[in-house]
Protein backbone atom coordinates (compact mmCIF):
# COMPACT_ATOMS: atom_id res chain seq x y z
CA UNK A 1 0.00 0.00 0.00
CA UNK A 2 1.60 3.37 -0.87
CA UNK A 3 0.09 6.33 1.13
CA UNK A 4 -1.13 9.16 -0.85
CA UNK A 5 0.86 12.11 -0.67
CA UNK A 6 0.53 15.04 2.06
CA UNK A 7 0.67 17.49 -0.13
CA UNK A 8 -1.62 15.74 -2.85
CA UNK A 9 -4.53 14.99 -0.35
CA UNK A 10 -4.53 17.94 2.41
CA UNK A 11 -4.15 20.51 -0.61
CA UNK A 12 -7.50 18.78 -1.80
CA UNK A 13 -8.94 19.39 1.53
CA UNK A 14 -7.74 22.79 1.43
CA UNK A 15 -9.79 23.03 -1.45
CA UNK A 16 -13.17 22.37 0.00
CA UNK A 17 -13.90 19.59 -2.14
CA UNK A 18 -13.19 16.90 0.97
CA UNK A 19 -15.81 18.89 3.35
CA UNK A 20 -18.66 16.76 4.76
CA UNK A 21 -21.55 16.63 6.16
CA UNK A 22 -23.08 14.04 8.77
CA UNK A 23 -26.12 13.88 9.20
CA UNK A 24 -25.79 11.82 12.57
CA UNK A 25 -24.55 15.27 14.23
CA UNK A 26 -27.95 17.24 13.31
CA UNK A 27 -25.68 20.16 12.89
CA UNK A 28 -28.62 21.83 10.78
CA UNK A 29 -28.94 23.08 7.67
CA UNK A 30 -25.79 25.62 7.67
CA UNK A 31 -23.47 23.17 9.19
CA UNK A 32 -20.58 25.77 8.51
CA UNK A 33 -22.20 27.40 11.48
CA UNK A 34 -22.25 25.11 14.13
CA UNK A 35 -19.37 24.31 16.50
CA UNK A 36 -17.71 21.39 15.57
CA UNK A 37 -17.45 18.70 18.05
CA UNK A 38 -13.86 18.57 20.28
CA UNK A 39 -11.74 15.24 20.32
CA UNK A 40 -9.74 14.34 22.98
CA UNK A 41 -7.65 11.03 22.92
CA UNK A 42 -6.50 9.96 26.42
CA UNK A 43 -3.62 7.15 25.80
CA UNK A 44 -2.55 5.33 28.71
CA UNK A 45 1.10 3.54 28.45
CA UNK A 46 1.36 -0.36 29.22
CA UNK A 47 -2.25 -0.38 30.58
CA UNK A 48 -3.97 -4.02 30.84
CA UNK A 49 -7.09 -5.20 29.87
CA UNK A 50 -7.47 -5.61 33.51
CA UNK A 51 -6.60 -2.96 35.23
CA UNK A 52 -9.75 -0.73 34.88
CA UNK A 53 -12.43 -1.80 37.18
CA UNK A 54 -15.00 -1.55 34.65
CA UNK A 55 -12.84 -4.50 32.56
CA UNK A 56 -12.85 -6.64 35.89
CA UNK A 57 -10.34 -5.21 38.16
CA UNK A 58 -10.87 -5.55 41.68
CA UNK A 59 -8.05 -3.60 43.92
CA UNK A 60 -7.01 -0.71 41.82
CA UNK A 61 -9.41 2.15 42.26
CA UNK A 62 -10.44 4.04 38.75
CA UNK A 63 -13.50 5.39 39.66
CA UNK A 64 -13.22 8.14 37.38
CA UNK A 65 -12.53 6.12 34.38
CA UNK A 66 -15.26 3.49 35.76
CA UNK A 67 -17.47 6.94 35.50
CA UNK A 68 -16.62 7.36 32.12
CA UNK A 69 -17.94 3.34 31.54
CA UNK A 70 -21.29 4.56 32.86
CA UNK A 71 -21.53 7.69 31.05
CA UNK A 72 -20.04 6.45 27.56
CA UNK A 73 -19.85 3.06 26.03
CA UNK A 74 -16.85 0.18 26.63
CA UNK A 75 -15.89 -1.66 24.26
CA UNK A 76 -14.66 -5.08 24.90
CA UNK A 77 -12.75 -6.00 21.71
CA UNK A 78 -10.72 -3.31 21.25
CA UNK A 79 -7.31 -3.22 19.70
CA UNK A 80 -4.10 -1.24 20.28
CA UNK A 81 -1.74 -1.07 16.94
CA UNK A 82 0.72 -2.94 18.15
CA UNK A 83 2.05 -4.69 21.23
CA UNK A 84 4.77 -2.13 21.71
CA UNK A 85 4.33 1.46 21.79
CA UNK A 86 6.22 3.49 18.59
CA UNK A 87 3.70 1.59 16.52
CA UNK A 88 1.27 1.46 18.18
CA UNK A 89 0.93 5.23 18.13
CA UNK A 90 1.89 5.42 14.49
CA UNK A 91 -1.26 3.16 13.87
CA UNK A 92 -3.19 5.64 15.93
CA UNK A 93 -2.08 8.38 14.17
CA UNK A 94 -2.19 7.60 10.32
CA UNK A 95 -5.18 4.99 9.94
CA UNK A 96 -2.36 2.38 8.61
CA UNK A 97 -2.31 -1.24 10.57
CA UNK A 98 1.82 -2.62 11.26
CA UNK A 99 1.84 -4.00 7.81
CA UNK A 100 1.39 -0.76 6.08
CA UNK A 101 2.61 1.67 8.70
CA UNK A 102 6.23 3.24 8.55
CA UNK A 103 6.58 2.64 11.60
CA UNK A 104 6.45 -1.27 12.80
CA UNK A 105 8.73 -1.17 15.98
CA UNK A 106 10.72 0.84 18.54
CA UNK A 107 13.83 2.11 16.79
CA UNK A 108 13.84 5.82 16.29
CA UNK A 109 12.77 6.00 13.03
CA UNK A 110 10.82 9.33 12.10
CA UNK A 111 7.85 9.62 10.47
CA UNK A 112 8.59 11.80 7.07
CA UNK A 113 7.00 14.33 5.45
CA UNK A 114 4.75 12.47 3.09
CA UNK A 115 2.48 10.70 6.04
CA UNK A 116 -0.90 11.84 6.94
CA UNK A 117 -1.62 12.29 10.17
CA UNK A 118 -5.05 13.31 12.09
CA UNK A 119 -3.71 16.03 13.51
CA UNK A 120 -3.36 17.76 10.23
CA UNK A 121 -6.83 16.34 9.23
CA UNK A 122 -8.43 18.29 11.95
CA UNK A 123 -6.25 20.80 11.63
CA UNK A 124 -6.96 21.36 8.10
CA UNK A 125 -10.66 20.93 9.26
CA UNK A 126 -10.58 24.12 11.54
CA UNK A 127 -9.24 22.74 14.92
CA UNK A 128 -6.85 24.06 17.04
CA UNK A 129 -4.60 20.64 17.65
CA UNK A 130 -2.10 19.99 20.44
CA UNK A 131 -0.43 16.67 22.20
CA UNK A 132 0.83 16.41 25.43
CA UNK A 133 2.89 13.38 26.89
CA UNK A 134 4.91 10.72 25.03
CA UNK A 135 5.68 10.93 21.20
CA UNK A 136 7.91 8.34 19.91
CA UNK A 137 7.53 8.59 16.08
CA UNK A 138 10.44 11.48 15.71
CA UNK A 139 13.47 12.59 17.35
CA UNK A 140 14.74 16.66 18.06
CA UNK A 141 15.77 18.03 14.47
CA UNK A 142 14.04 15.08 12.12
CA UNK A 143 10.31 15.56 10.47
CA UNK A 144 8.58 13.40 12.64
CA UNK A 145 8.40 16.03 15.85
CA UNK A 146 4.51 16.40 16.30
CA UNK A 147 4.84 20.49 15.09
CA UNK A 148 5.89 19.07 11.77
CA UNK A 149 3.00 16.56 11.67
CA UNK A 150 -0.20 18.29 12.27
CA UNK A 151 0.12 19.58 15.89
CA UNK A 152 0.00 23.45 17.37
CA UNK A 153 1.14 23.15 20.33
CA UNK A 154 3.62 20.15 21.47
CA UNK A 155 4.28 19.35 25.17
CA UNK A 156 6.29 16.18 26.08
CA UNK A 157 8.79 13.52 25.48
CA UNK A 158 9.71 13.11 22.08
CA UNK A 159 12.16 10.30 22.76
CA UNK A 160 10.08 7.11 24.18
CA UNK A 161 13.62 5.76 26.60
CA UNK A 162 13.43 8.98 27.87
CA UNK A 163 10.10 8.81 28.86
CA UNK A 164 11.15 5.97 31.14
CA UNK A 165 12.06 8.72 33.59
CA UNK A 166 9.86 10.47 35.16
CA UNK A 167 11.90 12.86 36.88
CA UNK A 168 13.41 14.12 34.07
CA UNK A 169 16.03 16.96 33.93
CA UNK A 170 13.84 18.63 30.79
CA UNK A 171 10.91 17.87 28.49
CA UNK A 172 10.46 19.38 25.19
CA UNK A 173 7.78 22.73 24.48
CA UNK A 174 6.86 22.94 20.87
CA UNK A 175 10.88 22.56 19.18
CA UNK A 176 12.56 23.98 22.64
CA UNK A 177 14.05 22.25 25.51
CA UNK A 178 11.89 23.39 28.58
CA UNK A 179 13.87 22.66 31.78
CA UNK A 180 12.80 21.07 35.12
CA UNK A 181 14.40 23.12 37.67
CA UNK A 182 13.38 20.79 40.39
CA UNK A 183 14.83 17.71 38.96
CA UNK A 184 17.65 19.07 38.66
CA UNK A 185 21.06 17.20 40.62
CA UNK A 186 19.16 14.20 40.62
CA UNK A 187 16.26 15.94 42.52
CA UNK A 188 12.78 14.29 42.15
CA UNK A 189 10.68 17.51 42.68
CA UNK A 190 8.56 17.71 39.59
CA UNK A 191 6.91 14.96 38.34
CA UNK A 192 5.88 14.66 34.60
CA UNK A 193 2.56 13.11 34.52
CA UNK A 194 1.27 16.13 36.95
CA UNK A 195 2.89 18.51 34.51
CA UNK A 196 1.13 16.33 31.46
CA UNK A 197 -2.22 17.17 33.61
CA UNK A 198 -1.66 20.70 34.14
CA UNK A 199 -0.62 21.24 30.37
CA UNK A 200 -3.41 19.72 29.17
CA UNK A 201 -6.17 21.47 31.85
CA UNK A 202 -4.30 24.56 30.44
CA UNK A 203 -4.43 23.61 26.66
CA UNK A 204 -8.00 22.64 27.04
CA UNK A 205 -8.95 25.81 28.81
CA UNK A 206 -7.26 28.17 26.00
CA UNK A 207 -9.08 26.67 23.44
CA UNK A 208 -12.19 26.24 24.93
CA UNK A 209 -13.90 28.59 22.44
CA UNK A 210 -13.34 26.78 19.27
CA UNK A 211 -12.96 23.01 18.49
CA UNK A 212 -9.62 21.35 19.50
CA UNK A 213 -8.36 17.78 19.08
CA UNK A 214 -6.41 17.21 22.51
CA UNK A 215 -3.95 13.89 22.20
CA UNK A 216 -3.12 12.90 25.75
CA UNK A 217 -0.49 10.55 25.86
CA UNK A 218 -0.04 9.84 29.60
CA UNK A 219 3.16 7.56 30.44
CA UNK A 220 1.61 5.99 33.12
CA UNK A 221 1.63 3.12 34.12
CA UNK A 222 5.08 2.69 32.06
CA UNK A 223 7.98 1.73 33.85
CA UNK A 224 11.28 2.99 34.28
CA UNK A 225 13.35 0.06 33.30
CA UNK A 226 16.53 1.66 33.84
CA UNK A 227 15.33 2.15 37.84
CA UNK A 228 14.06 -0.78 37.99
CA UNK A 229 17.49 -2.96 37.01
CA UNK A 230 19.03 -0.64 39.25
CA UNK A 231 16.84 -0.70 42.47
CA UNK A 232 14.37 -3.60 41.42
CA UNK A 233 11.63 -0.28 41.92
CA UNK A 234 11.12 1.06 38.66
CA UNK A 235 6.97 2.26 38.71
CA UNK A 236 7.87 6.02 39.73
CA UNK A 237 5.48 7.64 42.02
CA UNK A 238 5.64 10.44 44.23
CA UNK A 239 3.10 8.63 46.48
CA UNK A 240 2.02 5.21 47.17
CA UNK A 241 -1.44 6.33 48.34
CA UNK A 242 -3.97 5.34 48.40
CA UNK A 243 -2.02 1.91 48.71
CA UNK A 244 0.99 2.91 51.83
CA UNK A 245 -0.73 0.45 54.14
CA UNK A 246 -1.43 -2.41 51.83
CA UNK A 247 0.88 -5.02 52.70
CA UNK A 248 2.13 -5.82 49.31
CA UNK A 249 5.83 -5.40 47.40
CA UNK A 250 6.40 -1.81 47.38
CA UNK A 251 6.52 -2.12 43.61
CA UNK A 252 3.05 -3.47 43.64
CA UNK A 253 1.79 -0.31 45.70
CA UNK A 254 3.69 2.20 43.48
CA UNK A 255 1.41 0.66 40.28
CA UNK A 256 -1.46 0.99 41.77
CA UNK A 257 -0.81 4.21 42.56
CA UNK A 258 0.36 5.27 39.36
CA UNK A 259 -3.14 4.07 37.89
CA UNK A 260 -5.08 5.50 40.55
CA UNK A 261 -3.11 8.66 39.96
CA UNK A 262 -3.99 8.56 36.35
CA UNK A 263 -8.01 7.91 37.04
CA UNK A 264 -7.39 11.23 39.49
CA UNK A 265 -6.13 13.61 37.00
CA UNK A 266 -8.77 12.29 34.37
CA UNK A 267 -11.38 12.99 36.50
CA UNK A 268 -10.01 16.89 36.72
CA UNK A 269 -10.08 16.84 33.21
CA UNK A 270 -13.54 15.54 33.07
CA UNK A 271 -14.56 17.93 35.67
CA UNK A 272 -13.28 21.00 33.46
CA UNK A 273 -15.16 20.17 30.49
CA UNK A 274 -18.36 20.39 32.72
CA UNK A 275 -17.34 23.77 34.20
CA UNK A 276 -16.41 25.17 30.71
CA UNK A 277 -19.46 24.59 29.42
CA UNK A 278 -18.17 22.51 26.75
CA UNK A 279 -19.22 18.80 28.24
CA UNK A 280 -21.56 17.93 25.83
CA UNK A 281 -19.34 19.44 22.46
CA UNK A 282 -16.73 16.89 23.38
CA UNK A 283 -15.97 13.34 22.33
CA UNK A 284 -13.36 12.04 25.01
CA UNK A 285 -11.73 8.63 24.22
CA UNK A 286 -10.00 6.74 26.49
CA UNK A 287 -7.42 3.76 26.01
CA UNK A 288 -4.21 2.18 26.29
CA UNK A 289 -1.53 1.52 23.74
CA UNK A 290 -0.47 -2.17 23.95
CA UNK A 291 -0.73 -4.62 27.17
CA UNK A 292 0.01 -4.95 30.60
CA UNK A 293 4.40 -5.19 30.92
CA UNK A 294 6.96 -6.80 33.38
CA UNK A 295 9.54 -4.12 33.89
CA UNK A 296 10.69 -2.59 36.81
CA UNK A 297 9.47 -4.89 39.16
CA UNK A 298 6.06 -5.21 38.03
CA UNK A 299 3.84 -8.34 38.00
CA UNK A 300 0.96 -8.36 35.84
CA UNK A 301 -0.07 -11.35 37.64
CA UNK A 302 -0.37 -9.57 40.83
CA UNK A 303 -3.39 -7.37 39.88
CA UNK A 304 -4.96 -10.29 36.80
CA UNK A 305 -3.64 -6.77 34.68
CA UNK A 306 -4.56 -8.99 31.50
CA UNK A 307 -8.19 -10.06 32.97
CA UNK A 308 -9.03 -13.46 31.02
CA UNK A 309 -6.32 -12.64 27.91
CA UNK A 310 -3.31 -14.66 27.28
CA UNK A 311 -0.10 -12.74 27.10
CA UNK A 312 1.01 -9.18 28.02
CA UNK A 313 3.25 -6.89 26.13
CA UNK A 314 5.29 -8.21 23.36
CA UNK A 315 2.83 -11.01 22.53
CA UNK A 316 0.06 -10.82 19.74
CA UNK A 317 -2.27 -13.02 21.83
CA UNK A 318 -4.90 -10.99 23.22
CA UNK A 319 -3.67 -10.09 26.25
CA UNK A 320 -0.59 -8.01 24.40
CA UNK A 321 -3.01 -5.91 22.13
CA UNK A 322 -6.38 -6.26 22.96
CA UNK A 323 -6.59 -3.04 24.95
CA UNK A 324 -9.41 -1.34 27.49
CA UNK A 325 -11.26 1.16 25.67
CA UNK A 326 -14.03 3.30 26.28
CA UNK A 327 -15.63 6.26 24.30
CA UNK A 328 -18.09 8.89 26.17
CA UNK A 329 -20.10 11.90 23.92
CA UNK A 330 -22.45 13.25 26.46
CA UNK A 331 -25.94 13.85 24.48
CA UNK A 332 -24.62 11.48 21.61
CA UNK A 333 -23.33 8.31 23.08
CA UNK A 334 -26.20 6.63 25.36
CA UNK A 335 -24.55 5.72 28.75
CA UNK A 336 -24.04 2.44 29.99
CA UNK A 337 -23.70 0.83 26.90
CA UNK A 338 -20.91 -2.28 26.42
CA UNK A 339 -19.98 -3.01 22.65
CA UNK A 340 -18.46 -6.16 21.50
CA UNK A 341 -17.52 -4.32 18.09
CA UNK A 342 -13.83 -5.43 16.74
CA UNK A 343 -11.96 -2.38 16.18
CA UNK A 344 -8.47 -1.21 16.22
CA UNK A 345 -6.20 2.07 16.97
CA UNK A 346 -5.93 2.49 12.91
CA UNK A 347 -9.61 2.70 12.68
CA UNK A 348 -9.74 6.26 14.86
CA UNK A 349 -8.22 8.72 12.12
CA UNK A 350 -11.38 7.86 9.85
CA UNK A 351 -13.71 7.79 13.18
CA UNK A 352 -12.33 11.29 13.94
CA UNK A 353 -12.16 12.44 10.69
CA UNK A 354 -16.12 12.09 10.35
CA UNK A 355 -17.01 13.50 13.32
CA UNK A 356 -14.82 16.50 12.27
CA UNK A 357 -17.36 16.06 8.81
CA UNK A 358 -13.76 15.92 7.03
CA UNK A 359 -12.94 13.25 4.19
CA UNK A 360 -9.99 10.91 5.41
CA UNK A 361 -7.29 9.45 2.80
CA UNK A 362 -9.02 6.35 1.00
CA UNK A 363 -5.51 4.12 1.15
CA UNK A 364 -5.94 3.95 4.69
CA UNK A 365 -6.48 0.21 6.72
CA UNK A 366 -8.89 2.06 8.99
CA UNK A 367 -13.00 2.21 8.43
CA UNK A 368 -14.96 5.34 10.93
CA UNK A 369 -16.16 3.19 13.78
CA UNK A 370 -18.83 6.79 14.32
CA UNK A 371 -21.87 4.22 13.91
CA UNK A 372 -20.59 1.67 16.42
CA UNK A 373 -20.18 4.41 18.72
CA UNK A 374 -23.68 5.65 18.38
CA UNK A 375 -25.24 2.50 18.42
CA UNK A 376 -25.63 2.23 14.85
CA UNK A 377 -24.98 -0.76 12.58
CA UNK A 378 -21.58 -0.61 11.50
CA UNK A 379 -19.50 -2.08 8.51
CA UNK A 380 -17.31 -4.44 9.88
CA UNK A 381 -13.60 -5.47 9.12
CA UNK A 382 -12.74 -8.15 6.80
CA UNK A 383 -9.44 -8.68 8.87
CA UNK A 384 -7.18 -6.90 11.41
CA UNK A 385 -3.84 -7.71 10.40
CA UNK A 386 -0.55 -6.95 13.12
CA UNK A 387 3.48 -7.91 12.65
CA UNK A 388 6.28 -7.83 15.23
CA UNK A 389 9.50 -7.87 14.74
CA UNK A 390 11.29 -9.12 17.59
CA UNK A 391 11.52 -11.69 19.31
CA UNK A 392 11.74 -13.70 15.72
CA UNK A 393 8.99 -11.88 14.31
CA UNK A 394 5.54 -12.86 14.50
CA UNK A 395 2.44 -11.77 12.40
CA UNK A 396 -1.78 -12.18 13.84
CA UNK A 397 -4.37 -11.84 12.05
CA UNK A 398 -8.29 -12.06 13.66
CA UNK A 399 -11.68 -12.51 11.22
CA UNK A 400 -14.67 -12.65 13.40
CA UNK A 401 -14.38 -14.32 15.75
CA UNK A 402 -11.16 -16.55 14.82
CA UNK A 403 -7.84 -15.00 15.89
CA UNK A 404 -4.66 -16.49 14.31
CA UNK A 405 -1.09 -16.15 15.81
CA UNK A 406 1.82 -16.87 13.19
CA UNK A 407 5.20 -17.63 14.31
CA UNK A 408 7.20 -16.51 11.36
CA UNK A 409 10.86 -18.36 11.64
CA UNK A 410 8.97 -21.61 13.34
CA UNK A 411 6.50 -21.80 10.37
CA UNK A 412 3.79 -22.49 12.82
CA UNK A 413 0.56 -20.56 13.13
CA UNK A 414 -1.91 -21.19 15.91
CA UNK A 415 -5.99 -20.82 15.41
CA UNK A 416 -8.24 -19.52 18.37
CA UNK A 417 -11.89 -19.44 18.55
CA UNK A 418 -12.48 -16.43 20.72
CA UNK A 419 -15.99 -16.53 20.81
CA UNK A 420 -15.62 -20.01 22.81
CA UNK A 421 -12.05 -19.48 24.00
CA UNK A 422 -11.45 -15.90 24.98
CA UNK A 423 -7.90 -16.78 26.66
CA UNK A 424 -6.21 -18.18 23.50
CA UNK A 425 -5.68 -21.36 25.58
CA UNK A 426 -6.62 -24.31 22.81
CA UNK A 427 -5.37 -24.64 19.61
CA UNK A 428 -7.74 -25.50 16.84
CA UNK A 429 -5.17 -25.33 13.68
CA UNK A 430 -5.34 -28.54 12.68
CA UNK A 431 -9.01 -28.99 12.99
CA UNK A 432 -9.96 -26.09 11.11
CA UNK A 433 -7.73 -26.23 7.86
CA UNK A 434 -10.15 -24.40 6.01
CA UNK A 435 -10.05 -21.15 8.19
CA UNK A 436 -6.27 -22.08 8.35
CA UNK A 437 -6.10 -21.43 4.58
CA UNK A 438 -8.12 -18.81 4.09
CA UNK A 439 -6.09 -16.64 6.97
CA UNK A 440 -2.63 -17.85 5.14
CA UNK A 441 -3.94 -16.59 1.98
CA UNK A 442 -4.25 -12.90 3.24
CA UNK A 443 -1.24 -12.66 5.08
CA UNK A 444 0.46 -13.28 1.81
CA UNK A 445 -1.17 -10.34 0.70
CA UNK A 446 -1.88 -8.74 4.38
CA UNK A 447 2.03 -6.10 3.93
CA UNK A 448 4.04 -4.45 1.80
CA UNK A 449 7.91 -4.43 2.36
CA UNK A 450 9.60 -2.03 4.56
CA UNK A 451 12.51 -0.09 4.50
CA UNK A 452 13.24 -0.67 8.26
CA UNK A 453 11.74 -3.85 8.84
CA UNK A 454 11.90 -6.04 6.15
């Protein structure tokens, strides 16, 4: 798949001739007039399947993002882009699945000019467009820095080992370095997720007037590995509350609390919206961008972070991509619903792009999930295709209900039934040939080559 060029299909939208209107958003008759809906993506980093409460968990307190369960609907087969997180976010951003993305793993490779991003989609569509957090598709100087690829206002870590710290000595502003006095001589004064809170409170409130697209990619609960082979402590907290008197590993407490931390400040954000006035003219997503991990001390067995899934990070079973995910619209989106609809991060550029009653690039692996998330019957995927590359590389395909698992250098590929056997736990390859065949046939077909990867 080649992508269409930048230049080729935002100068098209600059043209008017990719403007739409939905008729789900009974914007009225001048639609030109109305205020366009704001879109705010809240990422989590290394989040399980179950760690939420409203996905099963039963210690770690989210009430907040349990809230957002009740006022929104979850979706239960939701999938991240990859099982690590530089593609994963690259899938997020430019509609393209790990077989078509330039980006299909953690080396610092840089998105380039020619990729279309929804930042500049929304952009292009009016919005005012800013990201605050963690990157990872571009390094300082290169044309993958989020100013270069659709975004205002930048706020963050552009370099994804970096963002293993979270005391770090400076995070980047737009193209500048922006200092952390109080971490400075190994001080731990100034912690970056509150400063990813407060920056995005603050880019939320500045823009309050017209329609934004907010990315917030929150680190937690990442690890710092580095810490963590250094101390065997490497989840970063400034408090273990509300956990201090739980009689668990202290690395156990300081997860919780990083998660509980999270639910905290997404609750302010929540909160703001109301007080703004702008509540119900905002579509708030929430998920995570690949599975549950085992760094720096943590145990994703200690909390069942991966519910009923096999795997955690690194794997393409289920429990490494299929991700927590829930989508609240106040006035659109009736509350309380739970969705079983199979979707994937490279489906949200399309799904934004609609609401923002924009045209998306038709090259694209992702479909607008807009009717799933109003309730509406939706066009389904034939496929949703993934590829790793370490590890000995390893490709996964799912079509309905079956989920297959393909162990490139072993020559072996494994077929689940989901719908009976949610936990990937018996292997029905050899009695199915049929579906066997039919799944080998499109991964022939499922990638183009890459540059980086093969």
């Amino acid at each position: 798949m080649k992508n269409i060029s930048r230049r080729n299909f935002l100068g098209h939208m600059a043209g008017g001739a990719a403007v739409v209107t939905s008729l789900r958003f009974s914007l009225g008759e001048e639609a030109g007039k109305e205020r366009k809906p704001n879109v705010i993506f809240i990422l989590a980093d290394d989040l399980g399947y179950g760690d939420i409460g409203c996905y099963g968990q039963k210690i770690i307190k989210t009430p907040n993002i349990d809230r957002l369960a009740v006022e929104g609907v979850r979706f239960t087969d939701c999938y991240a882009g990859s099982t690590v997180c530089a593609p994963s976010r690259c899938c997020l951003m430019t509609g393209l699945h790990t077989g078509h993305a330039y980006v299909r793993g953690n080396q610092r490779v840089p998105l380039p000019p020619e990729e279309v991003t929804v930042a500049e989609l929304l952009k292009g569509a009016g919005y005012s467009t800013g990201i605050v957090g963690k990157w990872g598709l571009g390094e300082p100087g290169t044309t993958g820095i989020p100013n270069k690829q659709g975004f205002d206002y930048w706020f963050g870590y552009l370099n994804q080992r970096r963002a293993h710290n979270y005391y770090p000595d400076y995070l980047w502003k737009n193209e500048e370095k922006y200092f952390l006095k109080g971490n400075r001589g190994n001080k731990k004064e100034e912690y970056s997720h509150d400063l990813f809170t407060k920056e995005a409170l603050d880019f939320v409130t500045r823009h309050k007037d017209k329609p934004f697209f907010l990315y917030l990619a929150y680190t937690i609960p990442h690890a710092n590995n580095e810490l963590g082979r250094e101390t065997g402590n490497g989840m970063e907290v400034p408090s273990d509350e509300p956990y201090s008197k739980e009689k668990w590993p202290q690395q156990q407490r300081n997860h919780a609390a990083m998660i509980t931390r999270m639910d905290r400040d997404i609750g302010k954000l929540i909160s703001l919206l109301k007080k703004l006035g702008i509540d119900r003219d905002t579509i708030v997503f929430f998920s995570s961008d690949n599975g549950p991990h085992r760094e720096g001390g943590a145990k994703p067995e200690f909390f069942n972070s991966n519910g009923p899934l096999r795997g955690i990070k690194r794997d393409l079973y289920d429990g490494g991509i299929r991700v927590p995910t829930i989508v609240r619209w106040p006035g659109k989106i009736k509350g309380g619903r739970v969705s079983d609809q199979a979707w994937a991060f490279w489906d949200f550029l399309p799904t934004a792009a609609e609401i923002a009653g924009v045209k998306s690039p038709t090259n694209i692996d992702g479909i607008s999930m807009l009717p799933a998330l109003l309730g509406e019957k939706q066009k389904d995927h034939d496929f949703l295709y993934w590829e790793f590359h370490e590890r000995g590389s390893t490709q996964a395909v799912r079509m309905g209900d079956w989920k297959a698992v393909r162990f490139v250098k072993q020559k072996r590929l494994e077929l689940y039934n989901l719908g009976a056997d949610v936990g990937e736990k018996h292997n029905v390859a050899d009695e199915r040939p049929d579906v066997v065949a039919k799944i080998e046939a499109y991964l022939r077909t499922a990638r183009t080559k890459s540059d980086h990867w093969g």
